[in-house]
Protein backbone atom coordinates (compact mmCIF):
# COMPACT_ATOMS: atom_id res chain seq x y z
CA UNK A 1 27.42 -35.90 -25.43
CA UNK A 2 30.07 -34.07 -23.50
CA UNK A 3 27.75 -30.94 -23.33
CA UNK A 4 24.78 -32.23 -21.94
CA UNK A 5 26.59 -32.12 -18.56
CA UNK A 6 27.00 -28.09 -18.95
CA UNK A 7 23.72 -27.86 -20.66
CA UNK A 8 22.07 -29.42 -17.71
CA UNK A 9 23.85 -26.97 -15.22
CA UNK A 10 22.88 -24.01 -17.22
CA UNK A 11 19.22 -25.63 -16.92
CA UNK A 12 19.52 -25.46 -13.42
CA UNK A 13 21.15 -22.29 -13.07
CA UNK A 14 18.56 -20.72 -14.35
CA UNK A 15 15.30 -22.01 -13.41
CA UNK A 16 15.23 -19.33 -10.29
CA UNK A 17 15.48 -16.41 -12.99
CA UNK A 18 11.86 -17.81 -13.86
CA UNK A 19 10.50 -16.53 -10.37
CA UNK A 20 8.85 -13.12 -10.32
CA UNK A 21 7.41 -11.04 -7.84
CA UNK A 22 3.78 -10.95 -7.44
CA UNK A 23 1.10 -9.41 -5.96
CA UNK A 24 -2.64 -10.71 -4.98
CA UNK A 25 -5.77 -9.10 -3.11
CA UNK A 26 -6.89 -11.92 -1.00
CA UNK A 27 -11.01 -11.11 -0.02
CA UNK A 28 -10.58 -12.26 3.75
CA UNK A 29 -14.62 -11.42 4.69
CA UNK A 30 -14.02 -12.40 8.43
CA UNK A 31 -12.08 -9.95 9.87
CA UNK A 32 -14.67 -7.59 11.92
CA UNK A 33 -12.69 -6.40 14.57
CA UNK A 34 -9.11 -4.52 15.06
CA UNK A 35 -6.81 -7.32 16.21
CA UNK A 36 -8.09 -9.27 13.19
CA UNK A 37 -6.15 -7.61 10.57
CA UNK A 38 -2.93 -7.93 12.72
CA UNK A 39 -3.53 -11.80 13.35
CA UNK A 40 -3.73 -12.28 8.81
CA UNK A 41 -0.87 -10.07 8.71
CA UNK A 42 1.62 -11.85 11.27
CA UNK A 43 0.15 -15.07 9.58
CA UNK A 44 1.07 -14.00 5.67
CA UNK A 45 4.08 -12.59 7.16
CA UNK A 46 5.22 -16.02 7.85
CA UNK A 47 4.91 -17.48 4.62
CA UNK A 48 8.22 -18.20 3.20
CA UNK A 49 8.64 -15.82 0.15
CA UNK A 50 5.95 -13.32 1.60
CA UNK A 51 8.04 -9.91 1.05
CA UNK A 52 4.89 -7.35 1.98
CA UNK A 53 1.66 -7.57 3.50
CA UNK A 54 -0.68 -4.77 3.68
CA UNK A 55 -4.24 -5.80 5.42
CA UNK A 56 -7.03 -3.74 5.64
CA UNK A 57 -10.11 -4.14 7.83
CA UNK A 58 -12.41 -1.55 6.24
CA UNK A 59 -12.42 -3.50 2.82
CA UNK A 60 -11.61 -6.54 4.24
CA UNK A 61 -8.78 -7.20 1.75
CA UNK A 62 -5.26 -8.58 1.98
CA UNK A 63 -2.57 -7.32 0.08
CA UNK A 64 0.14 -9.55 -0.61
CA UNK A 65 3.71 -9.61 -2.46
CA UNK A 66 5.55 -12.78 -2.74
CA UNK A 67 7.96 -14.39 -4.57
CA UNK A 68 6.18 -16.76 -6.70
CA UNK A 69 9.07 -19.43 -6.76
CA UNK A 70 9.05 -19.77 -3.01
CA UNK A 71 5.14 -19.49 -2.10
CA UNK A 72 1.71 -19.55 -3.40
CA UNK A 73 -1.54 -18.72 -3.52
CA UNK A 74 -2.54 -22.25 -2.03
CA UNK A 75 0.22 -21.53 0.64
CA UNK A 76 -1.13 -17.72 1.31
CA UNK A 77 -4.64 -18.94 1.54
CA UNK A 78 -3.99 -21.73 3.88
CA UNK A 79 -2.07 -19.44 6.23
CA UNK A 80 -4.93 -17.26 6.77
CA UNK A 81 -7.41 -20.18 6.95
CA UNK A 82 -4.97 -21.45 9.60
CA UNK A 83 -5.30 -18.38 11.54
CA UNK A 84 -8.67 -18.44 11.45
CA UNK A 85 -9.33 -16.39 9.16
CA UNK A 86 -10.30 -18.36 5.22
CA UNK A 87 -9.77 -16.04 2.30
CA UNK A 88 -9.72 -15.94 -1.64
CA UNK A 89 -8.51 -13.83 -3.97
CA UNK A 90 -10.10 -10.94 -4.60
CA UNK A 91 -8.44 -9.04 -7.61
CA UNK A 92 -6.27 -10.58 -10.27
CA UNK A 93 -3.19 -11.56 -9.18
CA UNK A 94 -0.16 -9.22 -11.10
């Protein structure tokens, strides 16, 4: 019994290890104009755990890394709805 204490804190100690980086193509189909692609950037940008965002309005794709224990892809797709902007993902997420 006297180890369940330490076994516990090793538990806990190493539940962020499980995190990983990710990345996702979000399809964000309403960006038409050049200020659009900065407004779903500045808006994954503030996404706790967002670490990159790379938009681009030809394609009409988001890229986005993010660390999968802070954020997800119910959190990155809100943010862009939220801006106006409603997405999905697009590729498979890595």
């Amino acid at each position: 019994m006297n180890k369940l204490p330490a076994i516990l804190m090793l538990i806990a100690i190493a539940m962020p290890a499980v995190a990983a980086t990710r990345t996702v193509t979000l399809s964000v189909p309403g960006m038409n104009c050049a200020a659009c692609p900065i407004t779903v950037k500045k808006a994954l940008g503030n996404v706790p755990g967002v670490s990159r965002t790379e938009v681009n309005l030809d394609r009409r794709e988001a890229t986005v890394t993010f660390d999968d224990g802070r954020t997800n892809l119910e959190a990155l797709t809100r943010a862009t709805q939220d801006a106006g902007y409603p997405s999905t993902v697009a590729g498979g997420a890595r």
